[in-house]
Protein backbone atom coordinates (compact mmCIF):
# COMPACT_ATOMS: atom_id res chain seq x y z
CA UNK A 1 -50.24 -55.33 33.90
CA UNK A 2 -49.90 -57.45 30.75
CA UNK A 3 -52.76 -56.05 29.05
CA UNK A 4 -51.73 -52.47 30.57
CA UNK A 5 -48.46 -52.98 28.39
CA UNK A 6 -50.23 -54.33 25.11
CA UNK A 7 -52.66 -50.78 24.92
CA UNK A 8 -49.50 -48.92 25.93
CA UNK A 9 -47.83 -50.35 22.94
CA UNK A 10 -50.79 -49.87 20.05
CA UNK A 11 -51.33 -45.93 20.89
CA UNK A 12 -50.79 -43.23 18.69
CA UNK A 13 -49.53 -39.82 18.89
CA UNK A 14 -50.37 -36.83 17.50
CA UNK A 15 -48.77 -33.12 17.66
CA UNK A 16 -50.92 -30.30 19.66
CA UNK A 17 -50.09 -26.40 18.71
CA UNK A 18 -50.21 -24.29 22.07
CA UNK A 19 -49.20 -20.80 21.41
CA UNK A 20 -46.99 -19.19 24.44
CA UNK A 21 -47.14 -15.77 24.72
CA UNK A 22 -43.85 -14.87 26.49
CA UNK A 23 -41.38 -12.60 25.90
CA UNK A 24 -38.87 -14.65 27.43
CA UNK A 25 -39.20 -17.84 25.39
CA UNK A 26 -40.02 -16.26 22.63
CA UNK A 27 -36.49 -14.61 22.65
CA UNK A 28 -34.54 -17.81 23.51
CA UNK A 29 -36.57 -19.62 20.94
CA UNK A 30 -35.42 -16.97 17.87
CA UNK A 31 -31.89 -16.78 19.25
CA UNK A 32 -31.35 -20.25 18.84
CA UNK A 33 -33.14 -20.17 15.62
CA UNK A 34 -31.04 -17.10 14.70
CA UNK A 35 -27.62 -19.12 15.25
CA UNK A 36 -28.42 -22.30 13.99
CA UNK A 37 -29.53 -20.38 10.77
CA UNK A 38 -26.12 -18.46 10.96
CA UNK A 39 -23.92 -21.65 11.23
CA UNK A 40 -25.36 -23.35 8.39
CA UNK A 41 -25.41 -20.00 6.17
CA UNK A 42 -21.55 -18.91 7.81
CA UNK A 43 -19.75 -22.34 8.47
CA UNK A 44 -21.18 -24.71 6.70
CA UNK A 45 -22.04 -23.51 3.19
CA UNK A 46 -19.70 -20.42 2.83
CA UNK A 47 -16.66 -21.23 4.67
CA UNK A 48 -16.72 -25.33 4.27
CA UNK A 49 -18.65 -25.15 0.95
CA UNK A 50 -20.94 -27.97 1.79
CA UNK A 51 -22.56 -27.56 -1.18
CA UNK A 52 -19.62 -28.88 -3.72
CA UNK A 53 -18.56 -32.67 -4.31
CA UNK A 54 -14.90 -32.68 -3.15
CA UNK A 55 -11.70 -34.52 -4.19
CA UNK A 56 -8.47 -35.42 -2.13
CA UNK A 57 -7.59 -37.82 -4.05
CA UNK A 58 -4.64 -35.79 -5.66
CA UNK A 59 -2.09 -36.79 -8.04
CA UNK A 60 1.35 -35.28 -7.89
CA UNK A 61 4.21 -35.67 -9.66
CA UNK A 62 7.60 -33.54 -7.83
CA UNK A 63 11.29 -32.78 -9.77
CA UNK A 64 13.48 -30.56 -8.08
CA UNK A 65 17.05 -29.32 -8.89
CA UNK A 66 19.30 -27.70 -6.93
CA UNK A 67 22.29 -25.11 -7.75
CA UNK A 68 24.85 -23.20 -6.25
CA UNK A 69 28.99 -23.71 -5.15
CA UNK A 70 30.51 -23.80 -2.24
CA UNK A 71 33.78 -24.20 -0.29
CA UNK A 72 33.86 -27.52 2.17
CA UNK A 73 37.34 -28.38 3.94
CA UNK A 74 39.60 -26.63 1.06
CA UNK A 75 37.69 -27.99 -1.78
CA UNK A 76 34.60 -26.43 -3.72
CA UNK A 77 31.51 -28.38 -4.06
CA UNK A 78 29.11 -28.64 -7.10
CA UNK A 79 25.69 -29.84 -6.92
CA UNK A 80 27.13 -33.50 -7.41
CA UNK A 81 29.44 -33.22 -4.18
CA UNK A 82 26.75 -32.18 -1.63
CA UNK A 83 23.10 -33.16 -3.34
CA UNK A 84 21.93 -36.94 -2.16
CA UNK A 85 20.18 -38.72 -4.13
CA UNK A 86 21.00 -37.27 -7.74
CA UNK A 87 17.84 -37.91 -9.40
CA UNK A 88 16.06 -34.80 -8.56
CA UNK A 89 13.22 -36.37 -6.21
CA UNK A 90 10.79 -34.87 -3.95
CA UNK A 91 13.21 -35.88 -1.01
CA UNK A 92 16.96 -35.14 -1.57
CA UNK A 93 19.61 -34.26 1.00
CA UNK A 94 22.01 -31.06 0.47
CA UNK A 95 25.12 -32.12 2.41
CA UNK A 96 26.66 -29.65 4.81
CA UNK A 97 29.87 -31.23 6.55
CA UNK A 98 31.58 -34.38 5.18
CA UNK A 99 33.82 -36.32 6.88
CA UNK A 100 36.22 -39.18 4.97
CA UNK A 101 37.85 -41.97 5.57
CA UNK A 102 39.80 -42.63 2.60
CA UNK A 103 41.80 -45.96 1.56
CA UNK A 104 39.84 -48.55 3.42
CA UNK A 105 40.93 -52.13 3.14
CA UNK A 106 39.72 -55.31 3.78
CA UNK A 107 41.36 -56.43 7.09
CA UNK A 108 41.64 -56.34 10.80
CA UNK A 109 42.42 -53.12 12.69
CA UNK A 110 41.68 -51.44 16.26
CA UNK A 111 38.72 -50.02 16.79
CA UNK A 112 38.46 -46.12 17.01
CA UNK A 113 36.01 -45.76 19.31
CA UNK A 114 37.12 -44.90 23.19
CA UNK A 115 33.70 -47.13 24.35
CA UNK A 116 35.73 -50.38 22.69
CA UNK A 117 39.00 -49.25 24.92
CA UNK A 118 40.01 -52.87 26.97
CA UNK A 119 43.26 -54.12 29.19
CA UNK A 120 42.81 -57.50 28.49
CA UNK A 121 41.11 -59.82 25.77
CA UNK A 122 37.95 -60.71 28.05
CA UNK A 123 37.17 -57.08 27.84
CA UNK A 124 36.48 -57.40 24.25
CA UNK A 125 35.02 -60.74 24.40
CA UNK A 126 32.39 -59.11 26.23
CA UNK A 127 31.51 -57.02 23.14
CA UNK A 128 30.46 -60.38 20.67
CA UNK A 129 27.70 -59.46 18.63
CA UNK A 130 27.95 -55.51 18.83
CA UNK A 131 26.40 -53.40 16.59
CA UNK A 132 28.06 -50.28 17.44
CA UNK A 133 31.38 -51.01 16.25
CA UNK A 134 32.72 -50.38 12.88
CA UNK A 135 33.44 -53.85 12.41
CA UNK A 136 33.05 -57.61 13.94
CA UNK A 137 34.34 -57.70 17.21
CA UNK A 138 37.33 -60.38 16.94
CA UNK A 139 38.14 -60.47 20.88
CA UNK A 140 41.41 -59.46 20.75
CA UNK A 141 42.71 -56.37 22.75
CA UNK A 142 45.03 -54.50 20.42
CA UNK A 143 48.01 -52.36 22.25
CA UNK A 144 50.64 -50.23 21.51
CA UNK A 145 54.28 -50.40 22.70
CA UNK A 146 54.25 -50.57 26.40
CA UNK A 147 50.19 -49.00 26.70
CA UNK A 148 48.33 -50.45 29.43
CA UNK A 149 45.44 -50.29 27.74
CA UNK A 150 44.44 -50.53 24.06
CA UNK A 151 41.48 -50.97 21.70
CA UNK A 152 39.32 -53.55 20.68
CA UNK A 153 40.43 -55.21 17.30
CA UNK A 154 37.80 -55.83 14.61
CA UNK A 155 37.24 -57.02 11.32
CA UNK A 156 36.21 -55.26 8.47
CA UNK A 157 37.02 -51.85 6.46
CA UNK A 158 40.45 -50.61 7.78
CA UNK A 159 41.49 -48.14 9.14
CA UNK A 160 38.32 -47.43 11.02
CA UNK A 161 36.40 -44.61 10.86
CA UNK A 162 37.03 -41.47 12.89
CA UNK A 163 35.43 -38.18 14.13
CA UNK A 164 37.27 -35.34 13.43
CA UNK A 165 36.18 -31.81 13.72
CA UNK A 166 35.62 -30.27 10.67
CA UNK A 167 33.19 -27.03 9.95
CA UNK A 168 30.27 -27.15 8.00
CA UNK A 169 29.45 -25.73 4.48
CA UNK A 170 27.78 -22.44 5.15
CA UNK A 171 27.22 -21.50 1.61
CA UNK A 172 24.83 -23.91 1.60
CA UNK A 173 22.20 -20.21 2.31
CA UNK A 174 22.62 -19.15 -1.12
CA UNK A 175 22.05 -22.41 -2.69
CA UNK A 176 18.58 -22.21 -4.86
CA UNK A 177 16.32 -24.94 -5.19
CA UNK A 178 13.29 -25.53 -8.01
CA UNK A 179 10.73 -27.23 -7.93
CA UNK A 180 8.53 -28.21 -10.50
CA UNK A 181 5.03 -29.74 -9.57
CA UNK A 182 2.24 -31.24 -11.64
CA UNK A 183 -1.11 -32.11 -10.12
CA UNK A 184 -4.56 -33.79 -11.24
CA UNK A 185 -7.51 -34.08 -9.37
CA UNK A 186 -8.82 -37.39 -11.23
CA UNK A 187 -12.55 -36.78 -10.12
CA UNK A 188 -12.56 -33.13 -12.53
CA UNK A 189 -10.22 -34.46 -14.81
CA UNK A 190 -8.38 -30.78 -14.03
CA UNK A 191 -4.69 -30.33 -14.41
CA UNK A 192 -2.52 -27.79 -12.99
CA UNK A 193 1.43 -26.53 -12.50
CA UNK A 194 3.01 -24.73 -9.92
CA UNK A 195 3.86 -21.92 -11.96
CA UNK A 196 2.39 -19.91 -14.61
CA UNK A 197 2.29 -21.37 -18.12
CA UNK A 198 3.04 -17.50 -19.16
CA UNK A 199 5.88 -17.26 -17.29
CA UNK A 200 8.92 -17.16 -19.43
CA UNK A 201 12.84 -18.63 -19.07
CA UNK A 202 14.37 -14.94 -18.12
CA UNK A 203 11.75 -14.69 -15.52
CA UNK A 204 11.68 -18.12 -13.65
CA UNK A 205 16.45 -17.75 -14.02
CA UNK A 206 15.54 -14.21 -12.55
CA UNK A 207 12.83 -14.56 -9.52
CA UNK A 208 13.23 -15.86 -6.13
CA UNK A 209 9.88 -16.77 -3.97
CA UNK A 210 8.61 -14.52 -1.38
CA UNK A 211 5.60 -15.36 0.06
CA UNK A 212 4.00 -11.97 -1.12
CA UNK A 213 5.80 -10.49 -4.18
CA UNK A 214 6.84 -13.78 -5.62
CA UNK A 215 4.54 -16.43 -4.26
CA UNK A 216 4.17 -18.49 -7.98
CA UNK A 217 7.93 -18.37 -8.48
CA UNK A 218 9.30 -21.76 -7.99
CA UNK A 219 12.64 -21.04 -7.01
CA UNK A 220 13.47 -21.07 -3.45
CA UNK A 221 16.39 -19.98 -1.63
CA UNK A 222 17.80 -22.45 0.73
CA UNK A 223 18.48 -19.50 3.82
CA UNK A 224 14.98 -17.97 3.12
CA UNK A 225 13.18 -21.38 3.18
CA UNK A 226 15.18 -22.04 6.35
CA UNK A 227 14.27 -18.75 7.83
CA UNK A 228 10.73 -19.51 7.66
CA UNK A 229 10.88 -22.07 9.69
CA UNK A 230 12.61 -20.39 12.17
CA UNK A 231 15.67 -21.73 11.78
CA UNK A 232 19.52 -20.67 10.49
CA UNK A 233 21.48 -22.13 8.46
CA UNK A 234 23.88 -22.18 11.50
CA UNK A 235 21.63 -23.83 13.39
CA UNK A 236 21.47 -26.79 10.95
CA UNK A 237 24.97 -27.05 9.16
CA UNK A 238 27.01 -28.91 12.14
CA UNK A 239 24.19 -31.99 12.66
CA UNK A 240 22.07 -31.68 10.01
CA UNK A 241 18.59 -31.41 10.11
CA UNK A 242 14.76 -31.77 7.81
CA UNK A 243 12.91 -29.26 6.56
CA UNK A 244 8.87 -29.76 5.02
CA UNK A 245 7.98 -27.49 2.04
CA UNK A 246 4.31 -28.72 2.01
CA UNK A 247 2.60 -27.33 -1.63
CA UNK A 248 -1.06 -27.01 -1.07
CA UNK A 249 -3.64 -26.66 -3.83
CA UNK A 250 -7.25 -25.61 -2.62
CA UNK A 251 -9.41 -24.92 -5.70
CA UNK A 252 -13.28 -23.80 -6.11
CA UNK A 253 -14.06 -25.44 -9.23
CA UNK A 254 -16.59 -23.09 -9.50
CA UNK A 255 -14.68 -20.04 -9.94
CA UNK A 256 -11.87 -19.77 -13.15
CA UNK A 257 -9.72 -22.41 -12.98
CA UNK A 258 -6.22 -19.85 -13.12
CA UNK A 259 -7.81 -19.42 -9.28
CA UNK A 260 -6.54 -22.68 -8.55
CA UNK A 261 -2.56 -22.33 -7.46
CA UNK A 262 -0.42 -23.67 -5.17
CA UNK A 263 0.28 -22.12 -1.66
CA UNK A 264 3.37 -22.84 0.33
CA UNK A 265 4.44 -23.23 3.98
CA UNK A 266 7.56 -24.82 5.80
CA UNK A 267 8.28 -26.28 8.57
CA UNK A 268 11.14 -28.20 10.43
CA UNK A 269 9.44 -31.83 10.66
CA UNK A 270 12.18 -33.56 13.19
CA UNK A 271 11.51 -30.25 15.89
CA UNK A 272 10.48 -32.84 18.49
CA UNK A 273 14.19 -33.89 18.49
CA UNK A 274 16.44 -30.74 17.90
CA UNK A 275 16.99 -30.51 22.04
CA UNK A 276 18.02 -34.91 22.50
CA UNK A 277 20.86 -35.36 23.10
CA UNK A 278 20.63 -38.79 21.01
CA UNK A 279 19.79 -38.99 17.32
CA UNK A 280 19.87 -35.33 17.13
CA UNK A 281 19.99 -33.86 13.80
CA UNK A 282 20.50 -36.29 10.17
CA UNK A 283 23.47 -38.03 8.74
CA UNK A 284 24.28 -40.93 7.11
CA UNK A 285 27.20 -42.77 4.90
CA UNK A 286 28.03 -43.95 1.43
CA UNK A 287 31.10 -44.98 0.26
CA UNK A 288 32.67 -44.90 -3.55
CA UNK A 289 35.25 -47.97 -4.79
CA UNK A 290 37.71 -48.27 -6.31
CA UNK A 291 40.04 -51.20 -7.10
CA UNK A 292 44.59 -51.43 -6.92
CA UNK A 293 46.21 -52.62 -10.52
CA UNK A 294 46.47 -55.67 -8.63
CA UNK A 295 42.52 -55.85 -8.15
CA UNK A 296 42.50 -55.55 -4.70
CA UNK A 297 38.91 -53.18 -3.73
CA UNK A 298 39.64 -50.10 -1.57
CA UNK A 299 37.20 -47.13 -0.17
CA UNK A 300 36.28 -43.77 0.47
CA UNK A 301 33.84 -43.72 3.26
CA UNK A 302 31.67 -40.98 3.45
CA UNK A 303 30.13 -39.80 6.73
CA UNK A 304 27.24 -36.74 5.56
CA UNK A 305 25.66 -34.91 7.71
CA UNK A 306 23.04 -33.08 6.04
CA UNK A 307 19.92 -31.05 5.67
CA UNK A 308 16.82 -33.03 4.33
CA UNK A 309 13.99 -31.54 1.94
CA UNK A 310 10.61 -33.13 2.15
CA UNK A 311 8.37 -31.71 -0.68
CA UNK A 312 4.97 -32.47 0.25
CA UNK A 313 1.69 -32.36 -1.87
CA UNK A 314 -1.63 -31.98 -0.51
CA UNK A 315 -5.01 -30.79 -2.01
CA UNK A 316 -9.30 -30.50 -1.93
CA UNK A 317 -10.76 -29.61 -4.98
CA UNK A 318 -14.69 -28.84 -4.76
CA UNK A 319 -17.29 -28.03 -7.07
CA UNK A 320 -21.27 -27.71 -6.77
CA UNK A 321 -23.20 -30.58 -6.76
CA UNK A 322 -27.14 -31.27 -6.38
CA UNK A 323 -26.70 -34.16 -3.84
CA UNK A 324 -24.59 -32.41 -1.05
CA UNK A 325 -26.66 -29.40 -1.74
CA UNK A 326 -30.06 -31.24 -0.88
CA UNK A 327 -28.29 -33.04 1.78
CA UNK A 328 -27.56 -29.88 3.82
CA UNK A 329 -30.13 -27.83 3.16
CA UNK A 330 -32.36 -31.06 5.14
CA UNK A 331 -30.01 -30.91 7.69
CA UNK A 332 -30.48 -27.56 7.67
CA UNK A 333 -34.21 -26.94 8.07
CA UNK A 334 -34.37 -29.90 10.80
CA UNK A 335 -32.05 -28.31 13.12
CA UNK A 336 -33.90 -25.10 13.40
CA UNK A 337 -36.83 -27.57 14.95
CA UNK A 338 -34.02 -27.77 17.85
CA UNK A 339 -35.07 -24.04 19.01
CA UNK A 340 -38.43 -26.02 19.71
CA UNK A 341 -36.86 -28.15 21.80
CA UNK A 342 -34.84 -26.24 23.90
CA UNK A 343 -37.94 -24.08 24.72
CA UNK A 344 -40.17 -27.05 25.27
CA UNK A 345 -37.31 -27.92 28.25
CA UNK A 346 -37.84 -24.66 29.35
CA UNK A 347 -41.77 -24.75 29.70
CA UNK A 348 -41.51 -27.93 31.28
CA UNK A 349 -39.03 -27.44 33.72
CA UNK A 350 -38.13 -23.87 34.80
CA UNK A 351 -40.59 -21.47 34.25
CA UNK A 352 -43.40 -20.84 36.38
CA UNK A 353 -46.71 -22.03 35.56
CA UNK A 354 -44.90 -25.42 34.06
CA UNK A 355 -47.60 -27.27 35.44
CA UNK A 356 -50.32 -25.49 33.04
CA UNK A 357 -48.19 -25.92 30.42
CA UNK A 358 -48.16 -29.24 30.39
CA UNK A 359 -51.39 -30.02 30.88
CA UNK A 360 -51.78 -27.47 27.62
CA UNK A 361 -49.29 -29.04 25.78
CA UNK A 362 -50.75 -33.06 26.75
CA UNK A 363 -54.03 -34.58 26.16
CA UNK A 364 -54.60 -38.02 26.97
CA UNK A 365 -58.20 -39.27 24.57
CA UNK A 366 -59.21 -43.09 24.78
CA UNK A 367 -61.53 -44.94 22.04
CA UNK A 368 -64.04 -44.46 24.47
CA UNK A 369 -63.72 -40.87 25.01
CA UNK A 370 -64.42 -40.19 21.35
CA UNK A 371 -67.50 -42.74 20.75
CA UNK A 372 -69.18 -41.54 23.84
CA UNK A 373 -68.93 -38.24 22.44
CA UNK A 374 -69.63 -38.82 18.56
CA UNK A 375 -72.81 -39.73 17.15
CA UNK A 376 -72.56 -42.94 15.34
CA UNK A 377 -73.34 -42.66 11.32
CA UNK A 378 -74.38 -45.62 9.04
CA UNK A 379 -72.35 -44.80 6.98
CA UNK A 380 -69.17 -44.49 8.80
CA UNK A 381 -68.22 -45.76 12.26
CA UNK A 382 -66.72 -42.44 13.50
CA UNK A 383 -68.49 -39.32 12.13
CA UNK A 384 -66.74 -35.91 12.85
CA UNK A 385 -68.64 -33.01 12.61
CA UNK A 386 -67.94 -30.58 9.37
CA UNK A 387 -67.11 -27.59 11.63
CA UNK A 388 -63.66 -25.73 11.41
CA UNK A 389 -62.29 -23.37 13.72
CA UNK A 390 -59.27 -21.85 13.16
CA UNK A 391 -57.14 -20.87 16.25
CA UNK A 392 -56.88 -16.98 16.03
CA UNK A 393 -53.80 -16.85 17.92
CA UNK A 394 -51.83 -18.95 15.66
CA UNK A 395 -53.13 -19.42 12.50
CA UNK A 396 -53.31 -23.51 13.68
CA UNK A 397 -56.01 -25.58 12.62
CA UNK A 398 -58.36 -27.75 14.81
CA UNK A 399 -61.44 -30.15 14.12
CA UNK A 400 -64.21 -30.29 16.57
CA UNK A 401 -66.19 -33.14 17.05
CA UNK A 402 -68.87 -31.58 18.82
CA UNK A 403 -69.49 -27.87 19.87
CA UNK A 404 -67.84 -28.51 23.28
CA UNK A 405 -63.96 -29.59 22.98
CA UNK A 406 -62.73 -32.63 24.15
């Protein structure tokens, strides 16, 4: 069994032609050839451009700047009221509904919020170490005049805040917002803008962006951008909310570069929490100081809710290369061997007459075989004879050793 396993081990295989004449595998055999031909032609050179070196590795730079007015609880707001942060990032905030607490001191007051509500002290004590309060808890139950019950007293910025009703900034639709992006794809060395170098100062003041008769003019409005999402500026003005404008730059290096722009699409990226009931929309809170002739610090507290822009960059640049090229064109050629294979399975397996095939298709020749049937030459060991015969049914070639095959 040993030695079985060591003559096993030092054979050596060579590939037999058998022609098959039938119309059934023949078919199967050129369909598959036919589609893996077509995905490599279709998919992978035209539509995924295998045949270009590709860079992701984009560079951005975003500056945006909003504009518009608007009336907010009897006051109109400018552009530094209701836009958070001020430096024109590619993530700023355009507040829709402020609420104020104005004149906050340093001190101790009640709490304002009905979950701190207590009869005795113990009831507050039991709310040490909160984080939910607008204050530290002191453990004190604050009432007033002959109230059973009272609220929790706290330390901190008093008075405490409050929710109050108070309707949102719809204006907020006709607000504009520009954006101005700058992008290098480092592996080119190629540099483009958002917009048109051609494009003058009357036309970018004058144009809005549609995704059709505008699509290179970088001003947005704030209700269409909204609308393409889905969404209303109703929908977002009482909680707040965030919007993606994602800027995508595909470019074929290979065509003229002025093909290379920017497309846009939006979408509403916190979607998977519009329906909770907790943490649903986006606020948050700042606060501006100021400080009595005496020099004692007070407070405006700001509670914002707001709608958030995300301006996000992505981009592929691609341009032909010799490498990738090669590459795929291999990978091409040996997958059309796999219409060989799948037949083969066929023939082997399924059809009728498998048996013949096989015994076609495999030939088993020892050392033996062959010496018995070769005459030995001085000058060689293993003489074949000079006689070609060339397989008239498929152009293959075989070499006879003698005028009676193997």
């Amino acid at each position: 069994m040993v030695w079985g396993c060591v003559t096993d081990f030092f054979t050596y295989e060579t590939t037999k032609s058998v022609v098959v004449k039938s119309w059934s595998v023949g078919i199967v055999n050129r369909i598959v050839q036919l589609f893996i031909i077509t995905y490599f032609v279709g998919w992978v050179f035209i539509y995924e451009k295998a045949y270009q070196v590709s860079d992701t590795g984009i560079e951005s730079s975003v500056m945006t700047k909003v504009k518009g007015y608007g009336y907010h609880h009897n006051r109109v707001m400018d552009v530094a009221d209701y836009v958070f942060p001020q430096q024109g990032a590619a993530v700023f905030c355009i507040i829709t509904k402020l609420i104020l607490t104005e004149n906050q001191f340093q001190g101790k007051c009640a709490e304002s919020m009905t979950q701190f509500s207590c009869n005795t002290d113990e009831d507050c004590a039991s709310y040490y170490g909160s984080y939910l309060s607008n204050g530290v808890i002191t453990g004190v139950c604050l009432k007033e005049g002959n109230d059973s019950r009272g609220q929790c007293e706290i330390e901190g910025w008093c008075p405490a805040e409050k929710e109050t009703k108070i309707k949102p900034m719809l204006d907020v639709k006709n607000f504009t917002i520009f954006i101005k992006n700058s992008i290098r794809f480092p592996l080119f060395n190629v540099i483009r803008g958002n917009f048109p170098s051609t494009m003058t100062s009357a036309e970018i003041k004058s144009c809005t962006y549609h995704p059709e008769k505008r699509p290179f003019c970088p001003i947005f409005r704030v209700g269409d951008v909204l609308n393409f999402t889905g969404q209303t500026v109703e929908d977002l003005a009482n909680k707040g909310g965030e919007i993606g404008i994602n800027i995508e730059w595909k470019c074929n290096l290979d065509l003229n570069i002025e093909k290379c722009v920017p497309r846009y699409s939006f979408t509403r990226l916190d979607a998977p929490f519009a329906k909770n009931a907790v943490s649903k929309g986006f606020n948050f809170r700042f606060a501006k100081y100021f400080k009595t002739e005496n020099g004692t610090e007070f407070r405006t507290l700001h509670k914002a809710f707001a709608i958030r822009f995300d301006v996000m960059v992505t981009g592929k640049a691609g341009k032909f290369d010799t490498i990738p090229t090669l590459i795929n064109l291999v990978a091409a050629f040996t997958s059309i061997g796999l219409g060989t294979v799948i037949c083969d399975v066929i023939l082997l397996n399924f059809l009728k007459g498998a048996e013949q095939y096989k015994a076609k298709k495999f030939e088993e020749v020892s050392e033996a075989q062959i010496e018995a049937s070769l005459p030995q030459s001085p000058e060689t060991p293993l003489s074949l004879k000079t006689g070609i015969k060339s397989s008239y049914d498929s152009g293959a070639i075989s070499l006879s050793t003698s005028d009676q095959p193997i």
